[in-house]
PDB file of N, CA and C in Angstrom:
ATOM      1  N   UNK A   1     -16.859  -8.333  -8.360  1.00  0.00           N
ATOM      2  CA  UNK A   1     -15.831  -7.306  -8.452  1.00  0.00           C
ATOM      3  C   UNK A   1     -15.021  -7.242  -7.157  1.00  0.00           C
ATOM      4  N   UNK A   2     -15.255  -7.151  -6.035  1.00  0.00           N
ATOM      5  CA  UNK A   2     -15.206  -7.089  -5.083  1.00  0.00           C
ATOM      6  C   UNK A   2     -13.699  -8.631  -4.663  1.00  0.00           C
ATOM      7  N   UNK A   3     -14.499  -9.663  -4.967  1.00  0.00           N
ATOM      8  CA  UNK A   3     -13.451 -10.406  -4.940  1.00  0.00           C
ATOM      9  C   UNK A   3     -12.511 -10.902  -5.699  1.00  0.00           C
ATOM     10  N   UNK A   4     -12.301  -9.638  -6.514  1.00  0.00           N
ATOM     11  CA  UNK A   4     -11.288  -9.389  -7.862  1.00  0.00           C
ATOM     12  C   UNK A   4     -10.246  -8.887  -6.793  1.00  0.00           C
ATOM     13  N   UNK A   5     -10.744  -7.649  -5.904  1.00  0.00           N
ATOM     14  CA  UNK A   5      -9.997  -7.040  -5.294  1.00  0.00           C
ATOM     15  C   UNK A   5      -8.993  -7.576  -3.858  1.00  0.00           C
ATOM     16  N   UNK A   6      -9.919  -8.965  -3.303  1.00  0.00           N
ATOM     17  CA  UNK A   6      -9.122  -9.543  -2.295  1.00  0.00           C
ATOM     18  C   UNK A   6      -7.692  -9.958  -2.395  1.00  0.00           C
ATOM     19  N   UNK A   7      -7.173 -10.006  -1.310  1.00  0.00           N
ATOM     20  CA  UNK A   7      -5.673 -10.236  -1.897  1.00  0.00           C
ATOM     21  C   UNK A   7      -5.824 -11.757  -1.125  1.00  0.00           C
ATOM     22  N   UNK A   8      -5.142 -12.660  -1.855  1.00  0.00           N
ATOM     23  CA  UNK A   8      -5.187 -13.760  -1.638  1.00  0.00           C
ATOM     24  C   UNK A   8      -3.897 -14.322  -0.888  1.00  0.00           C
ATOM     25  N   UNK A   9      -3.931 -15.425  -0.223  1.00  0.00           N
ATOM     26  CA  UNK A   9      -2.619 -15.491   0.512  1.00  0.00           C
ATOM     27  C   UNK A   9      -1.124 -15.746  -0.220  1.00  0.00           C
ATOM     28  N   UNK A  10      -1.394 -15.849  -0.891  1.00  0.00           N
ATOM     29  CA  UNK A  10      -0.167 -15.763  -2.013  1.00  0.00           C
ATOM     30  C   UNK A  10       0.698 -14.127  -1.974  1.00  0.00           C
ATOM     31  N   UNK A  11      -0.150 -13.605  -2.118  1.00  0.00           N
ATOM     32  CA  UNK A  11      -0.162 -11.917  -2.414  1.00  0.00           C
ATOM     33  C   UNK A  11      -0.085 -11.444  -1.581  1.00  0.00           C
ATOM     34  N   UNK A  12      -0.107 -12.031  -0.262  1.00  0.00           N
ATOM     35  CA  UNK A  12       0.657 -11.559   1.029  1.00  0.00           C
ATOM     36  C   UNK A  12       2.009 -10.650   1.540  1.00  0.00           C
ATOM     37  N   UNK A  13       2.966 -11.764   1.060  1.00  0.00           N
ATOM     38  CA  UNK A  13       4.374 -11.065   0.921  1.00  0.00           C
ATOM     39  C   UNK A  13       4.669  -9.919   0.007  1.00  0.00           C
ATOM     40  N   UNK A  14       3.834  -9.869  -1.308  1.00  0.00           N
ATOM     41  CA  UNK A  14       4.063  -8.905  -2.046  1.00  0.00           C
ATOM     42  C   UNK A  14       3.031  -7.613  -1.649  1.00  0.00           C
ATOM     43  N   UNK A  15       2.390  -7.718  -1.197  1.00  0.00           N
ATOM     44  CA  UNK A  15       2.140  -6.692  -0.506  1.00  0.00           C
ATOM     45  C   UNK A  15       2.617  -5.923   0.629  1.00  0.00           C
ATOM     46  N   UNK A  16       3.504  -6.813   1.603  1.00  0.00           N
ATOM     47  CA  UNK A  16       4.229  -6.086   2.615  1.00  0.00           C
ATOM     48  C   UNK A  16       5.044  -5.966   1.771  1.00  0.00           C
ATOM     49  N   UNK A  17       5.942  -6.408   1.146  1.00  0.00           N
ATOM     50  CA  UNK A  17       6.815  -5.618   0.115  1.00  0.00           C
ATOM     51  C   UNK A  17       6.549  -3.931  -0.591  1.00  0.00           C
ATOM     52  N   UNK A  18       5.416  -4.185  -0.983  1.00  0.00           N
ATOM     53  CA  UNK A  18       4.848  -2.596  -1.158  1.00  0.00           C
ATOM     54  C   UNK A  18       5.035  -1.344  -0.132  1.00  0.00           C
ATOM     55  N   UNK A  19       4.564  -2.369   1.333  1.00  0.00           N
ATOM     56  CA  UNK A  19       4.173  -1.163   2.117  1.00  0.00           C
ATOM     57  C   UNK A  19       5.868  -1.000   2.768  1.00  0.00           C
ATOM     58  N   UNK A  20       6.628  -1.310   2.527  1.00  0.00           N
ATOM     59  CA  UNK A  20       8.308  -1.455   2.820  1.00  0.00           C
ATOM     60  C   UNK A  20       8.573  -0.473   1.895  1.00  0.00           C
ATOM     61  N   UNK A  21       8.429  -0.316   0.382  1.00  0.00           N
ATOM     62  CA  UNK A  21       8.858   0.433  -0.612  1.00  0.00           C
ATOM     63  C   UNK A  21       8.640   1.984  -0.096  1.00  0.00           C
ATOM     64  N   UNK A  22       6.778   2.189  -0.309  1.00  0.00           N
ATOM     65  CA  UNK A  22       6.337   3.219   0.806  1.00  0.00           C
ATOM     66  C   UNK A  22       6.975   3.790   1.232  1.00  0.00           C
ATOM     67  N   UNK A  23       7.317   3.262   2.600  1.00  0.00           N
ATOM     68  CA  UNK A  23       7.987   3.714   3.664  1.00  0.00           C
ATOM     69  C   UNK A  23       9.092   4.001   3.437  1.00  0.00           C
ATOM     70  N   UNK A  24      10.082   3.467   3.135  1.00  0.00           N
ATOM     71  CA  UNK A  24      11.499   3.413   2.733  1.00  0.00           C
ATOM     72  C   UNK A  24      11.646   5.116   1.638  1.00  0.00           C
ATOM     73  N   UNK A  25       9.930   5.239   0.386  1.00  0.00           N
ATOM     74  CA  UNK A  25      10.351   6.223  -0.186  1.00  0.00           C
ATOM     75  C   UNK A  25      10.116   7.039   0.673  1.00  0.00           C
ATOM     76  N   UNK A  26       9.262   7.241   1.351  1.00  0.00           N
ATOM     77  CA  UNK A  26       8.376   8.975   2.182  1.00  0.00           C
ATOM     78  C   UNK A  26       9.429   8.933   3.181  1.00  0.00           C
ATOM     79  N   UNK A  27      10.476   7.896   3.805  1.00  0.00           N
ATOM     80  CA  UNK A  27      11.443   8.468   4.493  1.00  0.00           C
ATOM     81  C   UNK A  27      12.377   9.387   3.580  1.00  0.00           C
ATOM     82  N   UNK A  28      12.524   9.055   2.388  1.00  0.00           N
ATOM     83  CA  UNK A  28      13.307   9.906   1.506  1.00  0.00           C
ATOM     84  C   UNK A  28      12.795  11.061   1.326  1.00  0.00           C
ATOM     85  N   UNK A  29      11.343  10.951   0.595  1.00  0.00           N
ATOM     86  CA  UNK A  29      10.827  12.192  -0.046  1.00  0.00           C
ATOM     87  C   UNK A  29       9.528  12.527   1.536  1.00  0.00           C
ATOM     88  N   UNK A  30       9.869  13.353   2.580  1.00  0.00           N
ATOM     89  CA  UNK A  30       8.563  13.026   3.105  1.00  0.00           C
ATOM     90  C   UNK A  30       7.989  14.107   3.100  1.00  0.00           C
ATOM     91  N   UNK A  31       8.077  14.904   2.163  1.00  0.00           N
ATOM     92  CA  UNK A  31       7.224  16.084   1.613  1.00  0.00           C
ATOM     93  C   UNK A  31       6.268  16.020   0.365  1.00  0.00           C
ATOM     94  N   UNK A  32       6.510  14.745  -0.079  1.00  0.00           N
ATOM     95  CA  UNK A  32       5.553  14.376  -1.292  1.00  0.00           C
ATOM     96  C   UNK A  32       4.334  14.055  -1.046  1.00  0.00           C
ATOM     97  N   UNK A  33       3.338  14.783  -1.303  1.00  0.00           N
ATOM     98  CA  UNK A  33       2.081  14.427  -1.409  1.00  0.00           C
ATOM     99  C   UNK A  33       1.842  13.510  -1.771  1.00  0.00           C
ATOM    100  N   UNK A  34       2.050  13.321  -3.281  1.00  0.00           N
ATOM    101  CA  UNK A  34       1.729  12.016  -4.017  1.00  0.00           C
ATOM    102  C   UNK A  34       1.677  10.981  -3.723  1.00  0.00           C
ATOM    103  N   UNK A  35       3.154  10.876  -2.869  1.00  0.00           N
ATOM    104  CA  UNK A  35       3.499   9.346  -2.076  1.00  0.00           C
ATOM    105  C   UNK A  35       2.630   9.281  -0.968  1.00  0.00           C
ATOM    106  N   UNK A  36       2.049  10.172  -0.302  1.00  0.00           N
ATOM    107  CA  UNK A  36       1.570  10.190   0.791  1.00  0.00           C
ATOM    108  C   UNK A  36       0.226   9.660   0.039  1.00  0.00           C
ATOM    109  N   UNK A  37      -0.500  10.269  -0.384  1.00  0.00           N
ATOM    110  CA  UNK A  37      -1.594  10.229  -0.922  1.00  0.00           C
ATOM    111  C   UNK A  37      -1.551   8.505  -1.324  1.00  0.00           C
ATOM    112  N   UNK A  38      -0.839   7.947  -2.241  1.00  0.00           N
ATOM    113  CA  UNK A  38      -0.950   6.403  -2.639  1.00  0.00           C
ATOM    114  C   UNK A  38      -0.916   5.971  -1.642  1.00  0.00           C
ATOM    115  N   UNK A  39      -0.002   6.010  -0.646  1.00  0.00           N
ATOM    116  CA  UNK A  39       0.597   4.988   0.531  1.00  0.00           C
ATOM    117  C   UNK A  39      -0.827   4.969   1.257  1.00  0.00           C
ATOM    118  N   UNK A  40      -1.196   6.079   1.843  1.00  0.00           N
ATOM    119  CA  UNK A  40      -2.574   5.969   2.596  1.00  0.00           C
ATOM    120  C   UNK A  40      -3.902   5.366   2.212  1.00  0.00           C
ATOM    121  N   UNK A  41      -4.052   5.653   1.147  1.00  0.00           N
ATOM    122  CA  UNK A  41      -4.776   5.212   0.319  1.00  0.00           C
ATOM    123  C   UNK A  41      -4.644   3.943   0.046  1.00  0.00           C
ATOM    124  N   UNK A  42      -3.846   3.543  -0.753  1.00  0.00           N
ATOM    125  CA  UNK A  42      -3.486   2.078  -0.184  1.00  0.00           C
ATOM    126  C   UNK A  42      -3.745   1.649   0.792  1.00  0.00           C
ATOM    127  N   UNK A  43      -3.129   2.295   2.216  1.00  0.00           N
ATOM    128  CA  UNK A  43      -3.722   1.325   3.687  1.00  0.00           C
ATOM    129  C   UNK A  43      -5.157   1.750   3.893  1.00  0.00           C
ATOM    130  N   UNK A  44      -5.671   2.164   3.624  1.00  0.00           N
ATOM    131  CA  UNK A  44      -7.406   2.251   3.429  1.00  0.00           C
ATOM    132  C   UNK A  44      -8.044   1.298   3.098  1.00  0.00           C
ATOM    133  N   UNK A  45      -7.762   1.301   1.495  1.00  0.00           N
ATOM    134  CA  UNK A  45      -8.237   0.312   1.421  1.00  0.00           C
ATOM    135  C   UNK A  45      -8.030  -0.975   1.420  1.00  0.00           C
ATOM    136  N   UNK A  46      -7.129  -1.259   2.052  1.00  0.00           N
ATOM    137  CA  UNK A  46      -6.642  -2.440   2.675  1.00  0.00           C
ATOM    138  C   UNK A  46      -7.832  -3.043   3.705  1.00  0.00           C
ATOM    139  N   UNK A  47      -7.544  -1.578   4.813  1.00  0.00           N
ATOM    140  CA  UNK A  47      -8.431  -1.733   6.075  1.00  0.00           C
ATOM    141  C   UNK A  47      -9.760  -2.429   5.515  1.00  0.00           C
ATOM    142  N   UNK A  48     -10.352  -1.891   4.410  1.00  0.00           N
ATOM    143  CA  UNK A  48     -11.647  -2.285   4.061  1.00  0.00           C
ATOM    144  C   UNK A  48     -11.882  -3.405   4.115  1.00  0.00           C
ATOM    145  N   UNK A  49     -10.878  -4.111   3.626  1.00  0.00           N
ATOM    146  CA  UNK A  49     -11.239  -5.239   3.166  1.00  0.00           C
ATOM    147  C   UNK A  49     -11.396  -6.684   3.632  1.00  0.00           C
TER     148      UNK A  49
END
């Protein structure tokens, strides 16, 4: 399961792509929880891994 979850080097770029989107929204909305909540969460479990 675990290495279902690795991101492989392919999936590199599309992942900084993500964390660009992120950012780009919570500069818009930066009172949204929600976004906050995914975005971090996301870099969590990133860190984990």
């Amino acid at each position: 399961m675990v290495e279902a979850m690795m991101i492989s080097p392919e999936d590199v770029p599309y992942e900084e792509d993500r964390s660009v989107i992120y950012e780009r929204a919570l500069r818009a909305l930066p009172g949204s929880y929600k976004l906050w909540h995914a975005y971090l969460t996301e870099l969590a479990d990133a860190a984990r891994q």
